[in-house]
PDB file of N, CA and C in Angstrom:
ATOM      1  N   UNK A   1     101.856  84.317 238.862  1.00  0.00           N
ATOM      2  CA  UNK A   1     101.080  83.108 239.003  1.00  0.00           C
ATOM      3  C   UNK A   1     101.314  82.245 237.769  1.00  0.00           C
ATOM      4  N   UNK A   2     101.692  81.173 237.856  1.00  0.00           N
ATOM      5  CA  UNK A   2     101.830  80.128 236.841  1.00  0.00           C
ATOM      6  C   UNK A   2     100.865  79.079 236.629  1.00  0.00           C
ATOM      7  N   UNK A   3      99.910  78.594 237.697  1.00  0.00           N
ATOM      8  CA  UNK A   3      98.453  78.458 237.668  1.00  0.00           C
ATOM      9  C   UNK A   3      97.818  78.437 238.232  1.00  0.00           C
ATOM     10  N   UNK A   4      96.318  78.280 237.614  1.00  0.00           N
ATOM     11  CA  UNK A   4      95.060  78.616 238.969  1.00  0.00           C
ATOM     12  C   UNK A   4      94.286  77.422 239.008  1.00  0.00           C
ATOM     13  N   UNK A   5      93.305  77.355 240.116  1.00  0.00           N
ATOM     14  CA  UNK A   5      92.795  76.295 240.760  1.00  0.00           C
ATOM     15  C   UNK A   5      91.318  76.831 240.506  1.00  0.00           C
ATOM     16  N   UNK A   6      90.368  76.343 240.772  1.00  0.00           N
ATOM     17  CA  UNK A   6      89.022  77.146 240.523  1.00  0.00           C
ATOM     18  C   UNK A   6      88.176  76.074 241.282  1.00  0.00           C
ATOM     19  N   UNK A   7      87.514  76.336 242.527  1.00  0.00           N
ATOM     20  CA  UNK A   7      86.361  75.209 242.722  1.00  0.00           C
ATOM     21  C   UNK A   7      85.292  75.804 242.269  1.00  0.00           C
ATOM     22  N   UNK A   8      84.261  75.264 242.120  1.00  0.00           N
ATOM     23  CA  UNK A   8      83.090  75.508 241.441  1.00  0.00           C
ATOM     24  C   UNK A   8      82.199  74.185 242.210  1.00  0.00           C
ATOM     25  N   UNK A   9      80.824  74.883 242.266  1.00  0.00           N
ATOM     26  CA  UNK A   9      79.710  74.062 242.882  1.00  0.00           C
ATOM     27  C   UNK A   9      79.173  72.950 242.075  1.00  0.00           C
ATOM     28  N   UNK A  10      79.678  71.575 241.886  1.00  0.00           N
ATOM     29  CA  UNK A  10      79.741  70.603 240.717  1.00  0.00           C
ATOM     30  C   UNK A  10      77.458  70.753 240.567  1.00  0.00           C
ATOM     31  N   UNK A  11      76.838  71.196 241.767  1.00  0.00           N
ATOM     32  CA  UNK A  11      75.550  70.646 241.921  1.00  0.00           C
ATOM     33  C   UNK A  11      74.965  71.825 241.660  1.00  0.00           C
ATOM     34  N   UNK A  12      75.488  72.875 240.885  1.00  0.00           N
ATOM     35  CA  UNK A  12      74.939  74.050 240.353  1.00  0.00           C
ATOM     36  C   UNK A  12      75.189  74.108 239.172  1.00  0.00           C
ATOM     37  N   UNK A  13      73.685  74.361 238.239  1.00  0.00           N
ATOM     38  CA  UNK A  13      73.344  74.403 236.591  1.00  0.00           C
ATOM     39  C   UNK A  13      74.760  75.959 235.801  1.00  0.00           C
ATOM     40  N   UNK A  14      74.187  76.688 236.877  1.00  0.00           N
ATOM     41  CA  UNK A  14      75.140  77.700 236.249  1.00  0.00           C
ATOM     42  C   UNK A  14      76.402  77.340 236.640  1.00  0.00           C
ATOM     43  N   UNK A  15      76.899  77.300 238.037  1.00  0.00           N
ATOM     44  CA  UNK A  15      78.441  76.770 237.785  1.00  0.00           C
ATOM     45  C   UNK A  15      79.200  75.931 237.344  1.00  0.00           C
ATOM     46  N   UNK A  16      78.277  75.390 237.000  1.00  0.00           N
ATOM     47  CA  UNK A  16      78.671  73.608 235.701  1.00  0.00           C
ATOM     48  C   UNK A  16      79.194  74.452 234.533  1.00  0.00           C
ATOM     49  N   UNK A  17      77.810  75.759 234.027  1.00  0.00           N
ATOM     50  CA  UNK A  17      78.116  76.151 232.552  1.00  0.00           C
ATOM     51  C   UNK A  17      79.412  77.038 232.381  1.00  0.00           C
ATOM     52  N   UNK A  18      79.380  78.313 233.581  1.00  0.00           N
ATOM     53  CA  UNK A  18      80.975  79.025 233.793  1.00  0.00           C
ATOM     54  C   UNK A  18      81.859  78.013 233.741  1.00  0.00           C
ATOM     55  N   UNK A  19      81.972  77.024 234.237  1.00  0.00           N
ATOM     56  CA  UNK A  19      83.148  75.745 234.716  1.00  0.00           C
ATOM     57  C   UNK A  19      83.296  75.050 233.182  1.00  0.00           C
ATOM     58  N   UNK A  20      82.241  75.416 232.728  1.00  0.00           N
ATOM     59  CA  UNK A  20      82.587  74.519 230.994  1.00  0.00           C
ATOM     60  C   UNK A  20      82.511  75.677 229.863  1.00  0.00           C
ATOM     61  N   UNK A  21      82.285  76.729 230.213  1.00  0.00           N
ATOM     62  CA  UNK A  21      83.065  77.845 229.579  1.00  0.00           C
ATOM     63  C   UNK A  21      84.294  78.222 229.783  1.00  0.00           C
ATOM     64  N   UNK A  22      85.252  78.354 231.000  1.00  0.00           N
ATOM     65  CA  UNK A  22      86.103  78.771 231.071  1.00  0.00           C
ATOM     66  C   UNK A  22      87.187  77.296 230.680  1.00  0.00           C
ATOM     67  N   UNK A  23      86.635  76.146 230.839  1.00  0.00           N
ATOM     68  CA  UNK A  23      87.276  74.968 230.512  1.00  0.00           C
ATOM     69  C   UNK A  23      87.493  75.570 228.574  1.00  0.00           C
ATOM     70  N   UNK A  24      86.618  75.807 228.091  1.00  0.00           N
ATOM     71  CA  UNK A  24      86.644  75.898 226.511  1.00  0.00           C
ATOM     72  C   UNK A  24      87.444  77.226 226.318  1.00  0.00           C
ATOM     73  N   UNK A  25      88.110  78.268 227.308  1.00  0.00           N
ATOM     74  CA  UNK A  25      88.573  79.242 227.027  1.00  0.00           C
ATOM     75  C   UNK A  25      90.045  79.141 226.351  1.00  0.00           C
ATOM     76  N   UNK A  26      90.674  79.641 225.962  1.00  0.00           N
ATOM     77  CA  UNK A  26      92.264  79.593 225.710  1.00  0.00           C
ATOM     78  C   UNK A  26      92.408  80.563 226.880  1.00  0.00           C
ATOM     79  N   UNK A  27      94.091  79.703 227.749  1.00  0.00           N
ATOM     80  CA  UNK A  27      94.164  80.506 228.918  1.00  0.00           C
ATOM     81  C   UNK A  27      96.163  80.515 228.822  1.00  0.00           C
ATOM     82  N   UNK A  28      96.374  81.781 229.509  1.00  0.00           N
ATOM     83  CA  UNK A  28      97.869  82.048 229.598  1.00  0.00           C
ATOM     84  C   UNK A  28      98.288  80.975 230.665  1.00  0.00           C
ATOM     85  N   UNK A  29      97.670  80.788 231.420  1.00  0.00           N
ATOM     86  CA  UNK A  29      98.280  79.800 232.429  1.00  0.00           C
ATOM     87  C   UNK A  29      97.316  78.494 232.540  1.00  0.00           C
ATOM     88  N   UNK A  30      97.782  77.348 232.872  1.00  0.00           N
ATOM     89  CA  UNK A  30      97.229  76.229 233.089  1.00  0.00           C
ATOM     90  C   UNK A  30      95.749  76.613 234.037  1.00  0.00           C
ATOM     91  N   UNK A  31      94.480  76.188 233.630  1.00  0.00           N
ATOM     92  CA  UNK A  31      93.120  76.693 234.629  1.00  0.00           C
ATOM     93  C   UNK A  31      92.887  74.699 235.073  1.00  0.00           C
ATOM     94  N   UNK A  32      92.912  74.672 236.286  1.00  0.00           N
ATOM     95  CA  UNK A  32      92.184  73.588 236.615  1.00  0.00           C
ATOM     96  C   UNK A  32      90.880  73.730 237.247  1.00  0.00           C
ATOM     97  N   UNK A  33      90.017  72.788 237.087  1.00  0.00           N
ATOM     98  CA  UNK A  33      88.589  73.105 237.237  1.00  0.00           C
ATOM     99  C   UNK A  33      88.376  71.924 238.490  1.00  0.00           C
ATOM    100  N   UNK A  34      87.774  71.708 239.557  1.00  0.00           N
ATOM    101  CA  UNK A  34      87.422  71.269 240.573  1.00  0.00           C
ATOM    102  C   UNK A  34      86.311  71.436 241.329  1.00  0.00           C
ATOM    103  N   UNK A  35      85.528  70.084 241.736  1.00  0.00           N
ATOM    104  CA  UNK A  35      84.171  70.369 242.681  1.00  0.00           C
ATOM    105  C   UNK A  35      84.534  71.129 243.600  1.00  0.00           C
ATOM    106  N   UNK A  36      84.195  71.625 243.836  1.00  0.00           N
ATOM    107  CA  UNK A  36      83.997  72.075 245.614  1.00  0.00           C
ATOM    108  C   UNK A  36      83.573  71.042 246.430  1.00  0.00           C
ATOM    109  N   UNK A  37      83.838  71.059 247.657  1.00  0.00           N
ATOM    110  CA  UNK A  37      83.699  69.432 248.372  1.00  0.00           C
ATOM    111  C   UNK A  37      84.036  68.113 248.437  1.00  0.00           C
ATOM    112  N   UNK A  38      84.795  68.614 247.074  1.00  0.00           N
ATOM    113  CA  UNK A  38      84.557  67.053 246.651  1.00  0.00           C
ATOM    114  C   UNK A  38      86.483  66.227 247.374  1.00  0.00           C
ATOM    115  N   UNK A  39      86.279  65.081 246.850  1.00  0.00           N
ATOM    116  CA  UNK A  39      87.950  64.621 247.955  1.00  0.00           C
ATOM    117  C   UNK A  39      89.118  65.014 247.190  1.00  0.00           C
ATOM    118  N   UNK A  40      89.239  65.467 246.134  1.00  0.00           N
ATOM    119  CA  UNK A  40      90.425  65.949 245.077  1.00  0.00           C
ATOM    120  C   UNK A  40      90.408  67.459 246.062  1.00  0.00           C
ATOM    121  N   UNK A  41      89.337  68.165 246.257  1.00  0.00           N
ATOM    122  CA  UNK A  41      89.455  69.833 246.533  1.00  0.00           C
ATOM    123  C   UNK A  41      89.726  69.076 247.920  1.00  0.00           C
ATOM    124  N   UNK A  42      89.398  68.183 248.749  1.00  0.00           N
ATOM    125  CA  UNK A  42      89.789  68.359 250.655  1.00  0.00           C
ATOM    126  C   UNK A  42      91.045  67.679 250.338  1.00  0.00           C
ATOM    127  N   UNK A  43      91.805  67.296 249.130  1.00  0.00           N
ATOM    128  CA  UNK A  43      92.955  66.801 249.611  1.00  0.00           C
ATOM    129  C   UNK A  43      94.278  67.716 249.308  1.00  0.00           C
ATOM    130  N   UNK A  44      93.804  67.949 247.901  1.00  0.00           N
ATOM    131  CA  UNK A  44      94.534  69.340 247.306  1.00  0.00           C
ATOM    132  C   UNK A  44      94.937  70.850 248.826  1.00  0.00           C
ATOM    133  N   UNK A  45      93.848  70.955 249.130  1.00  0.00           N
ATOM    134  CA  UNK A  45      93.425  71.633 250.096  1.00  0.00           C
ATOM    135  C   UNK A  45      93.291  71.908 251.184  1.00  0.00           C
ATOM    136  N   UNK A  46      94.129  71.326 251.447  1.00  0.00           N
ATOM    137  CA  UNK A  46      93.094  70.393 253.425  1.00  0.00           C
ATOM    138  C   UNK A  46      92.824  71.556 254.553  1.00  0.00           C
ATOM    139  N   UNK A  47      93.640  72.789 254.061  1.00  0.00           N
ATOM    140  CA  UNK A  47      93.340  74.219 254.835  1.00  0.00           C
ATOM    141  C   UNK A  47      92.144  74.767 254.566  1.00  0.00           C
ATOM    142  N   UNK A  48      91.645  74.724 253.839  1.00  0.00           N
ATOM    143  CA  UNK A  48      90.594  75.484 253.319  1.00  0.00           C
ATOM    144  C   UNK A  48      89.043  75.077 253.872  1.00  0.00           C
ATOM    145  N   UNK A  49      88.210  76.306 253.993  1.00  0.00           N
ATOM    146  CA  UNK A  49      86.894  75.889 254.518  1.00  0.00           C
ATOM    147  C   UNK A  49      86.312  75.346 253.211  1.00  0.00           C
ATOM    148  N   UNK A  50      86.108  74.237 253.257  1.00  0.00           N
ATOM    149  CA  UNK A  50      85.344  73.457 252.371  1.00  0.00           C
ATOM    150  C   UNK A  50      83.833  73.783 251.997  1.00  0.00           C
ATOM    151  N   UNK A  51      83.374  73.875 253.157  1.00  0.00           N
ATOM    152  CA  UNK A  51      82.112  74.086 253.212  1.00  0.00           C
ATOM    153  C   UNK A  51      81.765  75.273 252.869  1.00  0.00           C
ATOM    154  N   UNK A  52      82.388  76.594 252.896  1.00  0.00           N
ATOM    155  CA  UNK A  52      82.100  77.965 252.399  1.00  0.00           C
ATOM    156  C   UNK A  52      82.613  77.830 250.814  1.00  0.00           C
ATOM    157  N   UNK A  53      83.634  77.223 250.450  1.00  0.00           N
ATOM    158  CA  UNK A  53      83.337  76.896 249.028  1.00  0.00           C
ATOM    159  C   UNK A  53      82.196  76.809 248.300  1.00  0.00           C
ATOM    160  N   UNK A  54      81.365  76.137 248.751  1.00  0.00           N
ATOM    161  CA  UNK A  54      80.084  75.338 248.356  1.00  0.00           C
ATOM    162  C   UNK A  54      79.388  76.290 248.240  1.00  0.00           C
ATOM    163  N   UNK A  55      79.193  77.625 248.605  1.00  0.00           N
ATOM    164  CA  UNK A  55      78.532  78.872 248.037  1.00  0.00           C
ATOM    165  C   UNK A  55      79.305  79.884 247.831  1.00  0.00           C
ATOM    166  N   UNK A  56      80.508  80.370 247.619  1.00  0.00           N
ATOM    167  CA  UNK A  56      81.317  81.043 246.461  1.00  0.00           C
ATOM    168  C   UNK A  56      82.070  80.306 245.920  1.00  0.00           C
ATOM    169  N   UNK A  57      82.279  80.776 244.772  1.00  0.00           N
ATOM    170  CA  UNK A  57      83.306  80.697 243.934  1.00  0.00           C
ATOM    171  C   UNK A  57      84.676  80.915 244.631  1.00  0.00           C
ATOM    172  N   UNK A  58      85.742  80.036 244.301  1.00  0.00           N
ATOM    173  CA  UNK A  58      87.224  80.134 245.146  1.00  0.00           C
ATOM    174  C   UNK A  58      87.810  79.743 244.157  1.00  0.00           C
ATOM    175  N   UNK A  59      88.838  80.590 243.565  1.00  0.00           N
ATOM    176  CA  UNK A  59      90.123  79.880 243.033  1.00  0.00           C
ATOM    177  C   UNK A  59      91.304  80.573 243.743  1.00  0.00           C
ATOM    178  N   UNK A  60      92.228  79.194 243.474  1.00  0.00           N
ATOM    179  CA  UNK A  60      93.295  79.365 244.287  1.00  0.00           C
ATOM    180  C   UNK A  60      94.484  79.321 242.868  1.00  0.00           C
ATOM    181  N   UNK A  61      95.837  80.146 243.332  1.00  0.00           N
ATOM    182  CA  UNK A  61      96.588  80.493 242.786  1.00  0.00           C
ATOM    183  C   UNK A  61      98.048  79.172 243.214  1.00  0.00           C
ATOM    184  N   UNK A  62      98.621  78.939 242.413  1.00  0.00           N
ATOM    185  CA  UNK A  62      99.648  77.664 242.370  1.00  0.00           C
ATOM    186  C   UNK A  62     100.888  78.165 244.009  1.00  0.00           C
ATOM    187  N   UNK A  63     100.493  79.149 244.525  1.00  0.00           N
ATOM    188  CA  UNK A  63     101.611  79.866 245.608  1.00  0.00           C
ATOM    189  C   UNK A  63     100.400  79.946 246.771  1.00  0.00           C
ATOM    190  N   UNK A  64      99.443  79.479 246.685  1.00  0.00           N
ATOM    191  CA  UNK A  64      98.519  79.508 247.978  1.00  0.00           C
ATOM    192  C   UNK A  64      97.496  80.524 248.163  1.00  0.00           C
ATOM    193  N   UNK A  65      97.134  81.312 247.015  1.00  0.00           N
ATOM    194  CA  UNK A  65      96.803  82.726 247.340  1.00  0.00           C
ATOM    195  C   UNK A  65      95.195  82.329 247.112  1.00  0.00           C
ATOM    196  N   UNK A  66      94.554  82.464 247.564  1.00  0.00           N
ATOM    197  CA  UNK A  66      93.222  82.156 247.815  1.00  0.00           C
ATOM    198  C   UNK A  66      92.096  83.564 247.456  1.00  0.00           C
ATOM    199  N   UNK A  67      90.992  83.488 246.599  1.00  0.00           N
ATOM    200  CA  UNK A  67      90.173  84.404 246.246  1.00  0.00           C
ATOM    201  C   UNK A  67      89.038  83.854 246.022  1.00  0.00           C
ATOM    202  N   UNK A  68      88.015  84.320 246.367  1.00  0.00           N
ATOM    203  CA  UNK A  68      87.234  84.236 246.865  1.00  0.00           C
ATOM    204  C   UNK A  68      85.921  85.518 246.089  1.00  0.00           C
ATOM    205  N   UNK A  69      84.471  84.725 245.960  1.00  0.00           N
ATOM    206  CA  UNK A  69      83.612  85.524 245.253  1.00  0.00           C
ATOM    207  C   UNK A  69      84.218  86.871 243.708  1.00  0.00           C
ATOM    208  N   UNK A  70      83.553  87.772 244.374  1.00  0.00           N
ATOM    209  CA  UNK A  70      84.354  89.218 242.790  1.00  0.00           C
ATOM    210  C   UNK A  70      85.971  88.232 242.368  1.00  0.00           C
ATOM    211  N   UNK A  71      86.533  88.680 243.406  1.00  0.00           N
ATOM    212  CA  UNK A  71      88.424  88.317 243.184  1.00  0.00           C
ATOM    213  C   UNK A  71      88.087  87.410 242.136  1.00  0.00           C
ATOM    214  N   UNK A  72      87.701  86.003 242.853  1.00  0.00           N
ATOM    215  CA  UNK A  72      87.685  84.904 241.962  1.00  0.00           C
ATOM    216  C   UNK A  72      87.407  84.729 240.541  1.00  0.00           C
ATOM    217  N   UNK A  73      86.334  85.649 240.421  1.00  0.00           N
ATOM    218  CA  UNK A  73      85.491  85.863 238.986  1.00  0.00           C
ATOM    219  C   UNK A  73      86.810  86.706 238.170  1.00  0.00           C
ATOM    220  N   UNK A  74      87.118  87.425 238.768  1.00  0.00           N
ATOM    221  CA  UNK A  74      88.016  88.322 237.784  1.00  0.00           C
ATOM    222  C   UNK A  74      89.418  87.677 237.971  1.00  0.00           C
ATOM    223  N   UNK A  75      89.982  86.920 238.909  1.00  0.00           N
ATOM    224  CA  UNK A  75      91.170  85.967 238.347  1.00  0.00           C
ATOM    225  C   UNK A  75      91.192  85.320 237.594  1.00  0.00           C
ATOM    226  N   UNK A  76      89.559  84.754 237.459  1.00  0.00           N
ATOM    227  CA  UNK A  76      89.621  83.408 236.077  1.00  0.00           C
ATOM    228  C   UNK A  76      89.421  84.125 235.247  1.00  0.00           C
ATOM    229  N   UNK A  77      88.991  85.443 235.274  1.00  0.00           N
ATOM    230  CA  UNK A  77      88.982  86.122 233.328  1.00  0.00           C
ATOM    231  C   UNK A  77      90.242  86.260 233.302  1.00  0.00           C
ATOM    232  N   UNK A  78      91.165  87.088 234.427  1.00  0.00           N
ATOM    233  CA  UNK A  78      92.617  87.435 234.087  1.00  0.00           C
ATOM    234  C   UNK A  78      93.380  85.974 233.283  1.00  0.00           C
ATOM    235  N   UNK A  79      93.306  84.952 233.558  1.00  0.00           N
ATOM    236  CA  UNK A  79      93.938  83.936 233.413  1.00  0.00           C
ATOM    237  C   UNK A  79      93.362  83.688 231.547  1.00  0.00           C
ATOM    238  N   UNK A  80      92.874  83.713 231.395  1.00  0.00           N
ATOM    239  CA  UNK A  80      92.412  83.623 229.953  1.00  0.00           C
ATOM    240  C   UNK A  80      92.703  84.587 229.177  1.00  0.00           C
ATOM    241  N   UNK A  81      92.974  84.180 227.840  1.00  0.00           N
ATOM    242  CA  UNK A  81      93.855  85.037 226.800  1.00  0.00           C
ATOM    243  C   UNK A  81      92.638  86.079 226.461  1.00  0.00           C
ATOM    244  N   UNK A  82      91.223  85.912 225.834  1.00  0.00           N
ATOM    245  CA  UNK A  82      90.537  86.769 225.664  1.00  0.00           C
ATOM    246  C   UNK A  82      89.879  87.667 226.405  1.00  0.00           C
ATOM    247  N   UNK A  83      90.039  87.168 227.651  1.00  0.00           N
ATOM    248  CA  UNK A  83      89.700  88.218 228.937  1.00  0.00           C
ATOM    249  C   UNK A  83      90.125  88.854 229.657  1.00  0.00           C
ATOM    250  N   UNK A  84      91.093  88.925 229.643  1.00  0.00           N
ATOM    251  CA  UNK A  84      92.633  89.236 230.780  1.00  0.00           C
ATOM    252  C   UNK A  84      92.092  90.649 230.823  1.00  0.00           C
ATOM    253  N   UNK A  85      91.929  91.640 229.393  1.00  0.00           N
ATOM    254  CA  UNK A  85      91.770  93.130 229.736  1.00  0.00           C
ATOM    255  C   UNK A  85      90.351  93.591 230.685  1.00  0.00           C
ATOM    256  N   UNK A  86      89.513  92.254 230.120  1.00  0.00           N
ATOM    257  CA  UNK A  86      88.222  92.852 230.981  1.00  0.00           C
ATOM    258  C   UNK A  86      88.497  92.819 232.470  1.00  0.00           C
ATOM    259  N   UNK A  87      89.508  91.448 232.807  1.00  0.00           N
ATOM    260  CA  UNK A  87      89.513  91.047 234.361  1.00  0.00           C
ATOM    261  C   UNK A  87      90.460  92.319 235.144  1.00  0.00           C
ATOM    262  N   UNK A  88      91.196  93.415 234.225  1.00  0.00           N
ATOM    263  CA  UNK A  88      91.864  94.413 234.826  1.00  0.00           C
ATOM    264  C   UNK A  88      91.060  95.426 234.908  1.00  0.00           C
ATOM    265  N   UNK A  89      90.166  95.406 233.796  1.00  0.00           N
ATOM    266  CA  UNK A  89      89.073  96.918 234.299  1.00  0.00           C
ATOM    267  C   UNK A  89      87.571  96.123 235.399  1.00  0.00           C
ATOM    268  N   UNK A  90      87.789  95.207 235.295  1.00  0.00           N
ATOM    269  CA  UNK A  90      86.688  94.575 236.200  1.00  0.00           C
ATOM    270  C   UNK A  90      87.419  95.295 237.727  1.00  0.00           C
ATOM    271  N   UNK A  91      88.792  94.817 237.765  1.00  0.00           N
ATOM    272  CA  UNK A  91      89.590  94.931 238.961  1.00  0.00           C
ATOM    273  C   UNK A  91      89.960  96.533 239.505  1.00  0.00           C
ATOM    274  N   UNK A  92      89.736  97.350 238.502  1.00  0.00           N
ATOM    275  CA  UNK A  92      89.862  98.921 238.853  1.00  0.00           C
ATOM    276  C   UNK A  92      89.414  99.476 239.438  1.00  0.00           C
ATOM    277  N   UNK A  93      90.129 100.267 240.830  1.00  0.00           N
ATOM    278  CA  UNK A  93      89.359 100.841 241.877  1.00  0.00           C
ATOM    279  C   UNK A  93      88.107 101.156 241.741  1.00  0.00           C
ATOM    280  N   UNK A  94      87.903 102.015 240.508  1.00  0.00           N
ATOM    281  CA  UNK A  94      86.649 102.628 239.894  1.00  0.00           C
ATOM    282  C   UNK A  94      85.333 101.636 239.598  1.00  0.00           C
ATOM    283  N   UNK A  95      85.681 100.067 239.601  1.00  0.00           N
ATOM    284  CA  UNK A  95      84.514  99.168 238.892  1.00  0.00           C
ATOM    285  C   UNK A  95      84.630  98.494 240.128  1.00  0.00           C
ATOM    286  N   UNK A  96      85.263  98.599 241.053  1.00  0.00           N
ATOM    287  CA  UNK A  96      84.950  97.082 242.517  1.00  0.00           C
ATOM    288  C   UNK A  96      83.400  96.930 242.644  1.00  0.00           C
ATOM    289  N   UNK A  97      83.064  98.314 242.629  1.00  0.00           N
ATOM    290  CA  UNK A  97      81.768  97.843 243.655  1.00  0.00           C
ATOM    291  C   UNK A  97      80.809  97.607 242.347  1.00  0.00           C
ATOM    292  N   UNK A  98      80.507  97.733 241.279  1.00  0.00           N
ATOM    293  CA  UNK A  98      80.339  97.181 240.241  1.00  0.00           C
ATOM    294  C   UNK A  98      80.184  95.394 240.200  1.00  0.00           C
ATOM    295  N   UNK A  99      81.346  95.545 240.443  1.00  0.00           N
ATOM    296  CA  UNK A  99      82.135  93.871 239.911  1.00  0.00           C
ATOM    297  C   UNK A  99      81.472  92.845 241.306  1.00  0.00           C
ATOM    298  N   UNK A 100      81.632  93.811 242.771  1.00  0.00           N
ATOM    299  CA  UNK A 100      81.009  93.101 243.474  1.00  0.00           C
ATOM    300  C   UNK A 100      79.445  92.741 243.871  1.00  0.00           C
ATOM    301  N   UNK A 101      79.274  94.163 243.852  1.00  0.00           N
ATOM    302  CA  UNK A 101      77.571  94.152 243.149  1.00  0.00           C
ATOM    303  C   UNK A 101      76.725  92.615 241.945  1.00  0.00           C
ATOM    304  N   UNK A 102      77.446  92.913 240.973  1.00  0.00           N
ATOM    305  CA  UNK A 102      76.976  91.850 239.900  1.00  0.00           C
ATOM    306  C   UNK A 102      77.311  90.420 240.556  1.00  0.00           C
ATOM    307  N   UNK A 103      78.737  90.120 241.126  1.00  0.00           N
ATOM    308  CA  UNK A 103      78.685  88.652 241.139  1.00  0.00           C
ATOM    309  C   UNK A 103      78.293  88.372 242.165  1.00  0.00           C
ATOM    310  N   UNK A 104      77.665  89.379 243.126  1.00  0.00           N
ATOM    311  CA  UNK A 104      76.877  88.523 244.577  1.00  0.00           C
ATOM    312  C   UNK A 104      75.424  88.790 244.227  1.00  0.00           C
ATOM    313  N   UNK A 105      74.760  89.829 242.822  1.00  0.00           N
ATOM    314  CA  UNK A 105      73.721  89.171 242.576  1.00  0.00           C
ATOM    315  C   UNK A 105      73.880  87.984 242.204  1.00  0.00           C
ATOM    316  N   UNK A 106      74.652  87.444 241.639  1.00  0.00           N
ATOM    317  CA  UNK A 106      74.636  86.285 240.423  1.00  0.00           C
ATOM    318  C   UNK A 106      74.899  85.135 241.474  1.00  0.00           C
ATOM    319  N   UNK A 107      75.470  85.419 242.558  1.00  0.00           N
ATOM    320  CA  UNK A 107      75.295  84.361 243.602  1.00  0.00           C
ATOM    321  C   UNK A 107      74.238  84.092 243.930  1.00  0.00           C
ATOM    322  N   UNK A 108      73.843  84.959 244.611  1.00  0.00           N
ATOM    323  CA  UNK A 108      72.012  85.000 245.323  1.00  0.00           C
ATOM    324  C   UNK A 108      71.278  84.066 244.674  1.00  0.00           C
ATOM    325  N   UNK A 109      71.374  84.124 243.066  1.00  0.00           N
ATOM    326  CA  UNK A 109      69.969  84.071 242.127  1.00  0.00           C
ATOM    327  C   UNK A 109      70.488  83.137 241.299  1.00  0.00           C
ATOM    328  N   UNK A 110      71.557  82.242 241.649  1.00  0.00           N
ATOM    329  CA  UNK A 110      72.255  81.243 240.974  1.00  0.00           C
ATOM    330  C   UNK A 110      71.448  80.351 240.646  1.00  0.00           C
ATOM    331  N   UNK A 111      70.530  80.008 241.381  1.00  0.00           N
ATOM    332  CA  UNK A 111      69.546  78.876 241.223  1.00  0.00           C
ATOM    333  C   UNK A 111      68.673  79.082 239.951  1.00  0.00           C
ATOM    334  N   UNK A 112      67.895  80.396 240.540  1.00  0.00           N
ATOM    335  CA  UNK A 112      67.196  80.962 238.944  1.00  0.00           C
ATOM    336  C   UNK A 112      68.064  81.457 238.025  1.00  0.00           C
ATOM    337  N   UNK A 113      68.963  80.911 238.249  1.00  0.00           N
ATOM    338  CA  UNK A 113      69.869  81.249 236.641  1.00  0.00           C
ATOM    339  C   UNK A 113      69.981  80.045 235.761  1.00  0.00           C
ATOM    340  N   UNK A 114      70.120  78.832 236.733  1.00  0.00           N
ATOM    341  CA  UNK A 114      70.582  77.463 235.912  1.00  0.00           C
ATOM    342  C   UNK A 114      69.734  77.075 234.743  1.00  0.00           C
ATOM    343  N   UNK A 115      68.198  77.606 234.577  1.00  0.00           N
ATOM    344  CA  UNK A 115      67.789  77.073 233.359  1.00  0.00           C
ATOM    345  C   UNK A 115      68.212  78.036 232.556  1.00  0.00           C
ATOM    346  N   UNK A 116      68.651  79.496 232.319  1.00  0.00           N
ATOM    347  CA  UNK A 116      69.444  80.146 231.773  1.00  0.00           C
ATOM    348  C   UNK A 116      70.847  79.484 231.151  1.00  0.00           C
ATOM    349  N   UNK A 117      71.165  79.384 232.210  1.00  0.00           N
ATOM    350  CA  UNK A 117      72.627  78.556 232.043  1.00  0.00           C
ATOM    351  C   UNK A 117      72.799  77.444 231.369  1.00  0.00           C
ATOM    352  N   UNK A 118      71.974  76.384 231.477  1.00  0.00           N
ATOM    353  CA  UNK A 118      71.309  75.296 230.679  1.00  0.00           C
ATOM    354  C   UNK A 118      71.586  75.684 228.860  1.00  0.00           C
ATOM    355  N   UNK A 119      70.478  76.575 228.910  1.00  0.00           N
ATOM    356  CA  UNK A 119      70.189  76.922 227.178  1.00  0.00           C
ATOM    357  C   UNK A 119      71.725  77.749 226.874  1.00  0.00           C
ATOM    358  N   UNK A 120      72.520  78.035 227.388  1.00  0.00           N
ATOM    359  CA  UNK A 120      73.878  78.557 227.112  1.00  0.00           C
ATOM    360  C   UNK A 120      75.196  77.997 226.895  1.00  0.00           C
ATOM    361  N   UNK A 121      74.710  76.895 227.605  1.00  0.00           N
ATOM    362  CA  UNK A 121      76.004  75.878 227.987  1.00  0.00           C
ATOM    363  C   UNK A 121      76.434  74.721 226.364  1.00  0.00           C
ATOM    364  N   UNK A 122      77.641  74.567 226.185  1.00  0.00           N
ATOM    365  CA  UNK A 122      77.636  74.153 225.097  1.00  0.00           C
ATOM    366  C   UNK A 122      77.271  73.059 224.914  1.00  0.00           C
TER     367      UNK A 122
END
């Protein structure tokens, strides 16, 4: 992969702050950051369910490869220089249900996270 795509929910407190954390990350490959919904992601895109964007996380890979919720979370650490090792043990048979566990709480409860996210965000 030479780069990744990332939509993110522009109208969510916490996915604003991930989306402006991983923007501030140093990354091995080019990370572009994108609304979900918005006409850059339906044009970039025009295959893609738009509308299921809008509640996971999706990044897409520069060859079409599409991921979706856990995947997604642990492609954008892989893609970053200081995270890459976590996004391979995130990805280890042994941690899936771990990895999927945590980021579909963190979906669920996204809402009560944003004033969290708020006081975190730079």
């Amino acid at each position: 992969m030479r780069e990744l795509t990332v939509l993110y929910d522009a109208g969510c407190e916490l996915c604003c702050a991930a989306s402006d954390w991983l923007a501030a990350q140093p990354t091995h490959i080019p990370v572009n950051l994108i609304a979900a919904g918005s006409d850059e992601a339906r044009v970039r895109f025009p295959g893609l369910d738009h509308a299921a964007t809008m509640g996971q996380l999706t990044a897409i890979g520069d060859e079409g490869e599409v991921y979706h919720d856990d995947k997604a979370w642990v492609v954008s650490l892989w893609a970053t220089r200081q995270y890459r090792a976590w996004a391979a043990g995130l990805a280890a048979p042994g941690a899936r249900r771990l990895t999927r566990g945590a980021t579909s709480w963190i979906a669920r409860h996204r809402a009560a996270l944003g004033p969290v996210a708020r006081v975190l965000r730079p």
